[in-house]
N, C-alpha and C. Protein backbone atom coordinates (compact mmCIF):
# COMPACT_ATOMS: atom_id res chain seq x y z
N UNK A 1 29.18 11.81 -58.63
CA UNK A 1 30.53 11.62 -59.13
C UNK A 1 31.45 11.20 -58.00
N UNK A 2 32.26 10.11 -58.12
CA UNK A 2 33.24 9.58 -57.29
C UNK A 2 34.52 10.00 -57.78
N UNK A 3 35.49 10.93 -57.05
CA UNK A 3 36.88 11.23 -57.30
C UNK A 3 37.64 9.95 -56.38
N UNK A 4 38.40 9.41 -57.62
CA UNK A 4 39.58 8.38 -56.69
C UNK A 4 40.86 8.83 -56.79
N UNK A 5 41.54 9.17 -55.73
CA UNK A 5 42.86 9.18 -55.46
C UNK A 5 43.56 7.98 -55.19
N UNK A 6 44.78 7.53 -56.04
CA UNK A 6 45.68 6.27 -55.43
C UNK A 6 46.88 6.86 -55.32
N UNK A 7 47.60 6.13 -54.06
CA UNK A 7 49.08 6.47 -53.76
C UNK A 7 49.75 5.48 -54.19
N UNK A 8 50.74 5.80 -53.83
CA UNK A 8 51.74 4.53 -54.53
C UNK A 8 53.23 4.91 -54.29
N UNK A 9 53.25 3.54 -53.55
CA UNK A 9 55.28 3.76 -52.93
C UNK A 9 55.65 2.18 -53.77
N UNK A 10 56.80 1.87 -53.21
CA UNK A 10 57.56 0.54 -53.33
C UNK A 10 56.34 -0.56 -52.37
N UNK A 11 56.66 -0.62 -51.31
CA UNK A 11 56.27 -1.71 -50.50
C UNK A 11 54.83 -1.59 -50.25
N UNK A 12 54.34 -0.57 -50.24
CA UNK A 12 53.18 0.39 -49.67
C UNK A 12 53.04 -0.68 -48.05
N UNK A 13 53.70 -0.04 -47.57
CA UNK A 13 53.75 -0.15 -45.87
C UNK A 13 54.26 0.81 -45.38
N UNK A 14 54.92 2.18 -46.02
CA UNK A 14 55.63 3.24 -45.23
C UNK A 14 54.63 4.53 -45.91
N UNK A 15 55.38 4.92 -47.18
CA UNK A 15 54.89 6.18 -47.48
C UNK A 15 53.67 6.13 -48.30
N UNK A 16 53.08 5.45 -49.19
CA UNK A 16 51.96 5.21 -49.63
C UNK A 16 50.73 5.19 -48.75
N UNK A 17 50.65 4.41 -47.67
CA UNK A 17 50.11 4.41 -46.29
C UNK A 17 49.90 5.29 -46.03
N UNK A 18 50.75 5.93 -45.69
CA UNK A 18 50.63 7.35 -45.01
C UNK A 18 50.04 8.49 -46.08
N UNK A 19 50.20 8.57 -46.88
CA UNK A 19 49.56 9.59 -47.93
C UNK A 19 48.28 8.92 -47.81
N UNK A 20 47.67 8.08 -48.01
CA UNK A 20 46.14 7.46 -47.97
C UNK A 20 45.91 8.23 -47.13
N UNK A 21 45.90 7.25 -45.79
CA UNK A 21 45.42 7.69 -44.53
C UNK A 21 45.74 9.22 -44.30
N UNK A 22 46.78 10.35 -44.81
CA UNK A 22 46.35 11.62 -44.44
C UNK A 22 45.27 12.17 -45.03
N UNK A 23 45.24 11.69 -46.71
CA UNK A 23 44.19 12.06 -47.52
C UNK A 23 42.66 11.91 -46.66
N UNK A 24 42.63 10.23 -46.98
CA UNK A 24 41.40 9.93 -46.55
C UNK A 24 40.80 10.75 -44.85
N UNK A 25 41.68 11.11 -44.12
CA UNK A 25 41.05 12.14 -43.07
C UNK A 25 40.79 13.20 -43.08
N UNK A 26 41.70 13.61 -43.82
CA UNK A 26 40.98 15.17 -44.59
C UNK A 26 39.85 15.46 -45.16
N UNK A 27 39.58 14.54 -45.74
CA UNK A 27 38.31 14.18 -46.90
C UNK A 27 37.30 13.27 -46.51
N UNK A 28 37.23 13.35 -45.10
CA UNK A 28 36.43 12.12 -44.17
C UNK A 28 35.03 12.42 -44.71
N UNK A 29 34.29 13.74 -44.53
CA UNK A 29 33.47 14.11 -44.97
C UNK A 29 32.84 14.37 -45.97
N UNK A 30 33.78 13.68 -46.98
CA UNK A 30 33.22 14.10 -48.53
C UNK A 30 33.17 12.84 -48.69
N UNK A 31 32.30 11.82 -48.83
CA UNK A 31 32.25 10.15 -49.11
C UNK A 31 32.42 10.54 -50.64
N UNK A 32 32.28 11.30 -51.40
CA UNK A 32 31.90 11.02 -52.99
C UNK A 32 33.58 10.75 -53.10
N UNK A 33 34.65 11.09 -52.40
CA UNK A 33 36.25 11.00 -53.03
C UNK A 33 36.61 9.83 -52.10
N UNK A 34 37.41 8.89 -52.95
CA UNK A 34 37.71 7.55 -52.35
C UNK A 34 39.51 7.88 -52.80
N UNK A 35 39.74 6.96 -51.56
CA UNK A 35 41.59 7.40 -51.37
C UNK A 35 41.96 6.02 -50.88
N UNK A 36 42.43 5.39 -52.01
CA UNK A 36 43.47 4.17 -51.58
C UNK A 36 44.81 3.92 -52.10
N UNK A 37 45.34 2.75 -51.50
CA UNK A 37 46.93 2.74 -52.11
C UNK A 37 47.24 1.38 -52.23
N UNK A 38 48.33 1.71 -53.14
CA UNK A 38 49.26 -0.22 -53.53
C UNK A 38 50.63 0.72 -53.99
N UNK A 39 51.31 -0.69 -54.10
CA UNK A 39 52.80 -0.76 -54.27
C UNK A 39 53.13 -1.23 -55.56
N UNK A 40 54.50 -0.94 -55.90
CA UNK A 40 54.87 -1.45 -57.38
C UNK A 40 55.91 -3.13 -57.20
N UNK A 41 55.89 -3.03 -56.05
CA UNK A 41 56.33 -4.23 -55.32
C UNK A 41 55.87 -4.77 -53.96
N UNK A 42 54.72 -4.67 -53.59
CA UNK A 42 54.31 -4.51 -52.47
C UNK A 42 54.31 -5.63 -51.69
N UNK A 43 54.44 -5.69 -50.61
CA UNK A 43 54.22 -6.50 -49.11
C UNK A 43 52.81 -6.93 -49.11
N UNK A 44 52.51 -7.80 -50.67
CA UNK A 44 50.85 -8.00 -49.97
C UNK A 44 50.96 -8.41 -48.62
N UNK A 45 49.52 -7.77 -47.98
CA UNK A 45 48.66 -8.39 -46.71
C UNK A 45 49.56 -8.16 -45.87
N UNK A 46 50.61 -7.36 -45.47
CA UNK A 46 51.28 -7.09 -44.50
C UNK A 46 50.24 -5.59 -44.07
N UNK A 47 50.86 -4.98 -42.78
CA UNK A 47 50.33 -3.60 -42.25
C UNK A 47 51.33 -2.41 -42.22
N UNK A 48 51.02 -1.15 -42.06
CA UNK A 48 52.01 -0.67 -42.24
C UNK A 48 52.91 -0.77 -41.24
N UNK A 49 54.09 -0.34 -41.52
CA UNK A 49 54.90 -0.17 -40.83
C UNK A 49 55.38 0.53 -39.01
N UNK A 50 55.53 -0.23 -38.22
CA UNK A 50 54.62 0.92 -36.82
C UNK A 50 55.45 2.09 -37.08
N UNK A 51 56.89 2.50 -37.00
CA UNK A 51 57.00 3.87 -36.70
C UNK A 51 56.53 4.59 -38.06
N UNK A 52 56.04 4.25 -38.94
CA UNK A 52 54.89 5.14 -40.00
C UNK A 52 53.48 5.36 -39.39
N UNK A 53 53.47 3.99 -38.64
CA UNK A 53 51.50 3.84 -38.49
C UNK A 53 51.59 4.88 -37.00
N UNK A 54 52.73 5.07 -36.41
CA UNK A 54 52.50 5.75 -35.07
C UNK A 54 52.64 7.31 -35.54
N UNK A 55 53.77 7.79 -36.26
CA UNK A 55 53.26 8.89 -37.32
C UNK A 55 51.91 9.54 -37.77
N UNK A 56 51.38 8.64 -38.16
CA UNK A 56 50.19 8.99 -39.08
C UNK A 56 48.91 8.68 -37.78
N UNK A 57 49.28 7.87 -37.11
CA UNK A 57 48.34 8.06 -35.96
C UNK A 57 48.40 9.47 -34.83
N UNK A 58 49.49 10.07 -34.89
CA UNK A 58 49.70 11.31 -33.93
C UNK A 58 49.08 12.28 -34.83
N UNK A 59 49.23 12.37 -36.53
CA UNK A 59 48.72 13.48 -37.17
C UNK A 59 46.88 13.70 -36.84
N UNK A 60 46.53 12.18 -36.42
CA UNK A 60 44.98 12.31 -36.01
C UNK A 60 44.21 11.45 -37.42
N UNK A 61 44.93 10.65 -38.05
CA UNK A 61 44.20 9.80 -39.35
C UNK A 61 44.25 8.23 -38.47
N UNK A 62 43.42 7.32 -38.94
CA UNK A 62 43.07 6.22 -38.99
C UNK A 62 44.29 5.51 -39.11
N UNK A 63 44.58 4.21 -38.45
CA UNK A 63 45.81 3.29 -38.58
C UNK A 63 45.39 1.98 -39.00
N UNK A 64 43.91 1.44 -38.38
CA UNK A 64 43.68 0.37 -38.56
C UNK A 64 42.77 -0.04 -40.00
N UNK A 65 42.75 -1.69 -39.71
CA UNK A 65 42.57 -2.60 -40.47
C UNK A 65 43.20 -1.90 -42.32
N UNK A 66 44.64 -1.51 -41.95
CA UNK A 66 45.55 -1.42 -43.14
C UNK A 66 46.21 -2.51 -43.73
N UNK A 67 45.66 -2.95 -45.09
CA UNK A 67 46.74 -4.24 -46.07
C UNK A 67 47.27 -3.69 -46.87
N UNK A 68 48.32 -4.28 -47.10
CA UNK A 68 48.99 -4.10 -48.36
C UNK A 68 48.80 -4.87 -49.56
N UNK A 69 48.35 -3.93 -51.03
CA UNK A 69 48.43 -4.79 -52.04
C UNK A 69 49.31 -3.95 -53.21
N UNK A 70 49.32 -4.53 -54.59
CA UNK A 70 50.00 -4.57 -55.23
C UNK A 70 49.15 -3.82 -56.45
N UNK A 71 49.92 -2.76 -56.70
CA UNK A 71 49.02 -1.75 -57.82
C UNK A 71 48.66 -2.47 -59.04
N UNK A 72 47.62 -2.36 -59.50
CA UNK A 72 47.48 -3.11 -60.99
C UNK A 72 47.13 -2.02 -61.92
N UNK A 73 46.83 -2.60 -63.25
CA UNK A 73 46.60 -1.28 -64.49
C UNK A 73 45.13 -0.85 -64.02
N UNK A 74 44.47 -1.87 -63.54
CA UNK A 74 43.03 -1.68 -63.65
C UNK A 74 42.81 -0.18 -62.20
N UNK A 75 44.07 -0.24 -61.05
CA UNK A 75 43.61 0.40 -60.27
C UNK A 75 44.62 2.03 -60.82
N UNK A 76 45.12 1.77 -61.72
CA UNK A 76 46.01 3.14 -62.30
C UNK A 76 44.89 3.95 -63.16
N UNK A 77 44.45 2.88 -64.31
CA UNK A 77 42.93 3.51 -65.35
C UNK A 77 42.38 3.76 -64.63
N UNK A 78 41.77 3.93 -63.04
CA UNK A 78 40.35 4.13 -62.64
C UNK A 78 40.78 5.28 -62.00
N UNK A 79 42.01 6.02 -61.05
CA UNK A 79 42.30 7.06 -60.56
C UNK A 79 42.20 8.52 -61.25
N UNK A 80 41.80 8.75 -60.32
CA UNK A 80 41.77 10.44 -61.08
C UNK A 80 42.77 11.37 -60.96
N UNK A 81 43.53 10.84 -59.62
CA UNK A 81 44.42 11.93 -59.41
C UNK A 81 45.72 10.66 -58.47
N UNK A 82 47.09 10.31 -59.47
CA UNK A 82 47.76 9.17 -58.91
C UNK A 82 48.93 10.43 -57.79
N UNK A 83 49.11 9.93 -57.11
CA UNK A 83 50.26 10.15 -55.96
C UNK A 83 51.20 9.24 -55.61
N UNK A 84 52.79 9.47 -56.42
CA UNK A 84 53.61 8.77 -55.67
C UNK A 84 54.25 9.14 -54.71
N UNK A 85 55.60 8.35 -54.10
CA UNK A 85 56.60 8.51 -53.21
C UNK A 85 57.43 9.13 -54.72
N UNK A 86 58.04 8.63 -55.41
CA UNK A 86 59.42 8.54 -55.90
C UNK A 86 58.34 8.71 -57.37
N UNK A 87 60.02 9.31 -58.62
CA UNK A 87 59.96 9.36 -60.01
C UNK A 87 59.61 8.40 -60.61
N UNK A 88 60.42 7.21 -59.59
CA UNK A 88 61.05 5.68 -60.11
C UNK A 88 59.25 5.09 -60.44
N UNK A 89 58.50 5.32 -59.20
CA UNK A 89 57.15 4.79 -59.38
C UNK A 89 56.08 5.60 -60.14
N UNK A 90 56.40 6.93 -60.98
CA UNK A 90 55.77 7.41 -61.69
C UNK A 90 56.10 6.38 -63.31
N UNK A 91 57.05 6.33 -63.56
CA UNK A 91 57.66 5.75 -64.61
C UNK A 91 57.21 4.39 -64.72
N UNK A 92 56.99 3.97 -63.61
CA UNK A 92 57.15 2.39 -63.62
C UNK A 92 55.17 2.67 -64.00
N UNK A 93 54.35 3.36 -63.09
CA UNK A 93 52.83 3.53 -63.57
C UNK A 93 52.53 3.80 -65.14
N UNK A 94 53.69 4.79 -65.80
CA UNK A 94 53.15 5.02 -66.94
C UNK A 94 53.85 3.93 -68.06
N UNK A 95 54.67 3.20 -67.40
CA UNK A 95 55.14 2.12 -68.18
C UNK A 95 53.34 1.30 -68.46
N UNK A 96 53.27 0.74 -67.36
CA UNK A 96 52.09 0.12 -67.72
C UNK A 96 50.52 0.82 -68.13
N UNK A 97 50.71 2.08 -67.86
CA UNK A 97 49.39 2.96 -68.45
C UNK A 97 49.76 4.47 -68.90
N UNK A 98 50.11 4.10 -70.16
CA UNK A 98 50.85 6.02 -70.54
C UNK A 98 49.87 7.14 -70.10
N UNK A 99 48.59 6.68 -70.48
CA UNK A 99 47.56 7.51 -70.73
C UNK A 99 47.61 8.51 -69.30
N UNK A 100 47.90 7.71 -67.97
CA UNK A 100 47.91 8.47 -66.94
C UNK A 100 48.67 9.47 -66.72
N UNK A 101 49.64 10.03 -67.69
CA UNK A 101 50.44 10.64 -66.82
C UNK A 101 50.15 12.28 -66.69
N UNK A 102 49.23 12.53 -67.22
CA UNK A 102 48.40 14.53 -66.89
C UNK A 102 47.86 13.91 -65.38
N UNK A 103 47.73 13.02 -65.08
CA UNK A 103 46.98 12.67 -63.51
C UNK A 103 47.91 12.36 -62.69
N UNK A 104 49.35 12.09 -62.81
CA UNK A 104 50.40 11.26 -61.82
C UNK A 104 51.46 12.31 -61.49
N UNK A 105 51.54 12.47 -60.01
CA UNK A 105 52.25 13.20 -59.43
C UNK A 105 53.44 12.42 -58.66
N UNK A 106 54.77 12.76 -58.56
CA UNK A 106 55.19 12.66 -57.12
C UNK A 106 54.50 13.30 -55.99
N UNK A 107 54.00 13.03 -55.12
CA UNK A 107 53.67 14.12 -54.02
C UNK A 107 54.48 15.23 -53.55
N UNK A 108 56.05 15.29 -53.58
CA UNK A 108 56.42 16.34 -53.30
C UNK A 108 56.92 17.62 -54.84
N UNK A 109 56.55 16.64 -55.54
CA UNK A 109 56.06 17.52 -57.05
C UNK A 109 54.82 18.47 -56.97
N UNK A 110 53.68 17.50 -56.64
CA UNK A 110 52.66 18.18 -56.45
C UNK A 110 52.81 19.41 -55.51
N UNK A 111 53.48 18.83 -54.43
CA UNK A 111 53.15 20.16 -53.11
C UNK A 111 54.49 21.52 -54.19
N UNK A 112 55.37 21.09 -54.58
CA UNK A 112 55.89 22.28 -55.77
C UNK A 112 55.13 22.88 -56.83
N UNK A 113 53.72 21.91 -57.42
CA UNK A 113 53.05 22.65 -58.55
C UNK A 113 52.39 23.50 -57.66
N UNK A 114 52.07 23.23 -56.33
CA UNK A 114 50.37 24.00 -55.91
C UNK A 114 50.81 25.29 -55.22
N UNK A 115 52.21 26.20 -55.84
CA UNK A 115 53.01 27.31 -55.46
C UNK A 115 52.70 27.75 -56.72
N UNK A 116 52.36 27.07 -57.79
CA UNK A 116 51.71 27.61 -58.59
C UNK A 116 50.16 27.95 -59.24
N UNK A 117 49.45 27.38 -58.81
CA UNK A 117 47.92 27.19 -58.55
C UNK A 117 47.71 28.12 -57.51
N UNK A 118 46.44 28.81 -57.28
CA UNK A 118 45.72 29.43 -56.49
C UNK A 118 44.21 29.22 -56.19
N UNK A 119 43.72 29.69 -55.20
CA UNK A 119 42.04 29.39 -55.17
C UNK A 119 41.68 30.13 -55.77
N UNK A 120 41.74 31.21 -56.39
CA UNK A 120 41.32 31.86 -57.38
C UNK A 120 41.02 30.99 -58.86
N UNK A 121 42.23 30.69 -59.40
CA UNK A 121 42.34 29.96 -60.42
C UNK A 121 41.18 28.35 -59.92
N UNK A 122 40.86 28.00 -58.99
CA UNK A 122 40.39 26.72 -58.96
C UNK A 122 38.99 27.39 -58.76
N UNK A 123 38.11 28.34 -58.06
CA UNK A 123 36.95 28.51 -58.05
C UNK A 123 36.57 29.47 -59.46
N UNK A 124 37.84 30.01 -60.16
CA UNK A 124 37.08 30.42 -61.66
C UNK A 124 37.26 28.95 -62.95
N UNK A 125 37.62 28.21 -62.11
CA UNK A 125 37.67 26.82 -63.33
C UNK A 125 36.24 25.91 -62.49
N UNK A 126 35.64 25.96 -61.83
CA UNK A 126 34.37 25.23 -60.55
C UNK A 126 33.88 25.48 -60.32
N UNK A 127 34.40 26.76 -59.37
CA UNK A 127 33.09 27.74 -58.66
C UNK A 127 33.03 27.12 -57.29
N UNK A 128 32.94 28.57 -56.41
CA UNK A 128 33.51 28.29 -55.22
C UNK A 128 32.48 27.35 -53.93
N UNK A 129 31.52 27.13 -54.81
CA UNK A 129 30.21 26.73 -54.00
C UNK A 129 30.23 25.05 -54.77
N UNK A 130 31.52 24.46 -55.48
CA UNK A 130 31.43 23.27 -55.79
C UNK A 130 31.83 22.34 -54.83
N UNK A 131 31.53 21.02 -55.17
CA UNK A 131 31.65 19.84 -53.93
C UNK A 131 33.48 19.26 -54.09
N UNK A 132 34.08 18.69 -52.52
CA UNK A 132 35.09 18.80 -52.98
C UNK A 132 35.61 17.62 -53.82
N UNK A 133 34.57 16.77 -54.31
CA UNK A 133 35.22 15.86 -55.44
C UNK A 133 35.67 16.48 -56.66
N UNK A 134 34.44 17.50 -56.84
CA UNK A 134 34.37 18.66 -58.39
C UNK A 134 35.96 19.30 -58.08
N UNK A 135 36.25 19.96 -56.85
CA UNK A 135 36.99 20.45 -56.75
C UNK A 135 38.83 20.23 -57.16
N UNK A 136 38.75 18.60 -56.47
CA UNK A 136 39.76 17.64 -56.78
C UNK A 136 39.75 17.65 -58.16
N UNK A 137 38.82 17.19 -58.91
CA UNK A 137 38.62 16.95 -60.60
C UNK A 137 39.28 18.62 -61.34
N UNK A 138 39.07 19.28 -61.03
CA UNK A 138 38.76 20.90 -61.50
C UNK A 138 40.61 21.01 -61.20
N UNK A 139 41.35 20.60 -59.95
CA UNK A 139 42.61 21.06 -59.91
C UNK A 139 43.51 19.92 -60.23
N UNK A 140 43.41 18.73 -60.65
CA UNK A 140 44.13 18.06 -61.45
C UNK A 140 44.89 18.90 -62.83
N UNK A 141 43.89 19.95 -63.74
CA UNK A 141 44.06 19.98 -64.85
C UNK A 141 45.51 20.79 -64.40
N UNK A 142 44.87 21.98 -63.64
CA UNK A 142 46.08 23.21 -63.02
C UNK A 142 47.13 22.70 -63.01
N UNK A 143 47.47 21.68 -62.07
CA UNK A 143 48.68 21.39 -61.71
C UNK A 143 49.65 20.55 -62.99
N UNK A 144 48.65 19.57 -63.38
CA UNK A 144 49.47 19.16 -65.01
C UNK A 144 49.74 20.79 -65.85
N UNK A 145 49.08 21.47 -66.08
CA UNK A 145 49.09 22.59 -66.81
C UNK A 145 50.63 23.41 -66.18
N UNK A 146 50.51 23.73 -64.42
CA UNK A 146 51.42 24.27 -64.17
C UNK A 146 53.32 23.53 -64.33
N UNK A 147 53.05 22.19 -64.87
CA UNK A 147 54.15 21.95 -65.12
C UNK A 147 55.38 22.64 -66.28
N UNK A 148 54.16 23.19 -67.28
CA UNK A 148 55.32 23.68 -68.02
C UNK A 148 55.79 25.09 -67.93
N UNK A 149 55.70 26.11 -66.35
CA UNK A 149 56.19 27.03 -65.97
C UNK A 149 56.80 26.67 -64.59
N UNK A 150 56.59 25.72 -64.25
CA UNK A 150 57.14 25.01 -62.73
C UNK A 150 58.53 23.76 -63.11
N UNK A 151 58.36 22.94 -64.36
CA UNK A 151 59.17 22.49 -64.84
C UNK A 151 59.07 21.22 -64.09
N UNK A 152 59.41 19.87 -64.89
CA UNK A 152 59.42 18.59 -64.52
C UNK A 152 60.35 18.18 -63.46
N UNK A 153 59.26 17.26 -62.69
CA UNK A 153 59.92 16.36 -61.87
C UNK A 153 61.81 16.41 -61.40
N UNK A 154 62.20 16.45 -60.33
CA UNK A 154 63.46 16.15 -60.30
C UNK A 154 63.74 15.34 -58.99
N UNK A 155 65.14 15.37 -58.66
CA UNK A 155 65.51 14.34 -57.59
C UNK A 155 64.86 15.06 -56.00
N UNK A 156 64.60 16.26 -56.14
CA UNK A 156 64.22 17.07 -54.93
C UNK A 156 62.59 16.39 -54.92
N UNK A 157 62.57 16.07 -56.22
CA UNK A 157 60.41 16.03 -55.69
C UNK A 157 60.40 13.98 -55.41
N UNK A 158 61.23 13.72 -54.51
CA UNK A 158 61.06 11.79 -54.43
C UNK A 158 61.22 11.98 -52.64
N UNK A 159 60.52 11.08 -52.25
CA UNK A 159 60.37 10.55 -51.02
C UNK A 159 61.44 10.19 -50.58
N UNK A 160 62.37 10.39 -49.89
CA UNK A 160 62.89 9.75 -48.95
C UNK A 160 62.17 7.98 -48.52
N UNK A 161 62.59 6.98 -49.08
CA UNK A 161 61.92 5.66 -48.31
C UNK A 161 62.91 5.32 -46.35
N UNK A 162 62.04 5.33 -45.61
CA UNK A 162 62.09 4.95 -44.52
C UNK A 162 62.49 3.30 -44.02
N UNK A 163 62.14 2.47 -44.82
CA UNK A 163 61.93 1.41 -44.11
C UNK A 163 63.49 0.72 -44.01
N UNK A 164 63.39 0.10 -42.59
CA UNK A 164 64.22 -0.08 -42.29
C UNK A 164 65.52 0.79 -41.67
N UNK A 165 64.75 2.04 -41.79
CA UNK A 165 65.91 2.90 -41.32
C UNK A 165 65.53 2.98 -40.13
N UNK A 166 66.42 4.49 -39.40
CA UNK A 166 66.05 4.84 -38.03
C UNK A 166 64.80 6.00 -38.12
N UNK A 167 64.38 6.43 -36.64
CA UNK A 167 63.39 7.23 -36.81
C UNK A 167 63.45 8.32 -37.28
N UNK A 168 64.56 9.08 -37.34
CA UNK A 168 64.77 10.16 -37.78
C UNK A 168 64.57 10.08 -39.96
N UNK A 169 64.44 9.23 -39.77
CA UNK A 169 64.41 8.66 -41.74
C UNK A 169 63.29 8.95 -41.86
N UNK A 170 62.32 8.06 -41.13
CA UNK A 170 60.69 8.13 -40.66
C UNK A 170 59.86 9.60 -40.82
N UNK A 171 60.71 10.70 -39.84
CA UNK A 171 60.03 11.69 -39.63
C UNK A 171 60.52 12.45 -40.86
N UNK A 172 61.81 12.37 -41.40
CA UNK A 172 61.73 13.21 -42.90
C UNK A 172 60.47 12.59 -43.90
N UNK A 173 60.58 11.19 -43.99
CA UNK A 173 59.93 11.33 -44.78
C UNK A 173 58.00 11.06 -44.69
N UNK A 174 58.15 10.75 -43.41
CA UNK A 174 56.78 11.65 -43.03
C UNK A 174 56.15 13.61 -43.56
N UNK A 175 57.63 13.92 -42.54
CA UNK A 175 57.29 15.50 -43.63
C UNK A 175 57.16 15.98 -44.89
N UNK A 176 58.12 15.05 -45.85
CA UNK A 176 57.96 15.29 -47.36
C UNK A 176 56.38 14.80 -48.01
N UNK A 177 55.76 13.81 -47.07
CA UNK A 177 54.47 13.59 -47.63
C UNK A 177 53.24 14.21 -47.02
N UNK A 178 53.59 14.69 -45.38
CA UNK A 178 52.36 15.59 -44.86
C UNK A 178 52.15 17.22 -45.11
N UNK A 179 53.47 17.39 -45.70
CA UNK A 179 53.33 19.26 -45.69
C UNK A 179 52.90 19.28 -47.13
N UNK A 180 52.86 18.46 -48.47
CA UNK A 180 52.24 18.56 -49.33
C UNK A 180 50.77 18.03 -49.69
N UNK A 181 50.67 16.92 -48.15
CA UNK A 181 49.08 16.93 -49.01
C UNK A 181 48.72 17.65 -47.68
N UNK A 182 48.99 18.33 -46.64
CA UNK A 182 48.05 19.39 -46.13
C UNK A 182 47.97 20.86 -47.74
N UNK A 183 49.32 20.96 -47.77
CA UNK A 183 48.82 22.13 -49.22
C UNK A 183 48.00 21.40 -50.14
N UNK A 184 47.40 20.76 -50.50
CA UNK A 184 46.45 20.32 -51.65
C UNK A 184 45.11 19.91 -50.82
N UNK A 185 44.94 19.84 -50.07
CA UNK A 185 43.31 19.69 -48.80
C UNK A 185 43.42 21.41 -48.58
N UNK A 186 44.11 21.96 -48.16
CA UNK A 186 43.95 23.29 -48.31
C UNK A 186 43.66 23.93 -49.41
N UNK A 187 44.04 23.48 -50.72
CA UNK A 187 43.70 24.32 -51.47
C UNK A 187 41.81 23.71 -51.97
N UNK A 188 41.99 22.31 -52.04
CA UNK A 188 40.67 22.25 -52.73
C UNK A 188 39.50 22.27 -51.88
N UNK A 189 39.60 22.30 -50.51
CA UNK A 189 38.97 23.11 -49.49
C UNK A 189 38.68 24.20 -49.15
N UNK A 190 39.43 24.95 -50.23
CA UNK A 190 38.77 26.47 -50.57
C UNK A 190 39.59 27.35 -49.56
C-alpha cells in the first residue's frame, strides 16, 4: 500500500515546499508514503524560494532538484491525506473535487485537530506494530472525525504567505507549517 500526501499553497515555491520536504524527511524511511506538492496558481518549473529553501534546509530536509507545478484533479483524487497553506486553497481543491474534503486539511488545522487525537486512539484503530503508511491511512479518519468537537477551520488555522516579504514573514510562516507537521510524524510514529 502507497500512502500519498499532497501539499498545496498559492505559488508552491514558499509554503507547500516546505511542508513536502519536512514531510518527506520524516518519512524518509517508509518508501511505501509518497509526499509531493503543487499550487493552485503555481510558478511552474521555478524552485523554491531561497529564504524558504534555506529554512527547510537548516531543519535538516532536502532542498534540491525542487519544481514547481500546478495541482490538477487527477493529483487531488489520488491523495490520501491533502495539506494546505490557507482555507482559500482548501475551497478552491474541493471546488474541483468535493469528494476530498474528509482528507483536506489546512496544516495549521490539522496541527489543532491532533490536540484532539491520541496514540492511543490511533494504535486501537491499527495497532501499534502497524507500518507507517497504515498508520497515516488509520489517522486521517480521527482527525476528519475530530472536527466536529474541535470545530471548523478558521482565520487562525491559514498560513501566513511569505513571499516577497521580509525574513521575519519567512520564519512565522515557516513555524506555522513545522510545529504542525512535527505533531503529526509524532503522532503516527507512535
Amino acid at each position: 500500500m502507497t500512502f500519498t500526501v499532497l501539499t498545496v499553497c498559492t505559488g508552491n515555491i514558499c509554503r507547500s515546499p516546505a511542508m513536502e520536504r519536512l514531510l518527506a524527511r520524516a518519512v524518509a524511511d517508509a518508501p511505501e508514503v509518497r509526499v509531493h506538492s503543487g499550487g493552485t496558481f503555481a510558478h511552474d518549473g521555478e524552485d523554491m524560494q531561497p529564504p524558504m529553501k534555506r529554512r527547510v534546509a537548516a531543519a535538516g530536509a532536502a532542498v534540491d532538484d525542487f519544481v514547481a507545478e500546478q495541482v490538477t484533479a487527477a493529483m487531488i483524487e489520488e491523495a490520501d491525506l491533502i495539506l494546505t497553506a490557507t482555507r482559500v486553497h482548501v475551497a478552491d481543491l474541493l471546488d474541483e473535487v468535493p469528494q476530498a474534503a474528509e482528507r483536506t486539511f489546512t496544516i495549521r488545522e490539522l496541527g489543532r485537530l491532533l490536540e484532539h487525537v491520541d496514540a492511543a486512539q490511533l494504535d486501537d484503530a491499527v495497532g501499534a506494530d502497524a507500518s507507517i503508511a497504515d498508520r497515516f491511512a488509520a489517522v486521517v479518519p480521527l482527525l476528519d472525525a475530530a472536527r466536529s468537537s474541535a470545530g471548523q477551520a478558521g482565520r487562525d488555522d491559514d498560513v501566513v504567505d511569505p513571499y516577497l516579504l521580509p525574513e521575519s514573514v519567512y520564519d512565522e510562516s515557516f513555524a506555522q507549517i513545522s510545529d504542525p507537521t512535527e505533531g503529526l510524524v509524532e503522532l503516527v510514529r507512535g
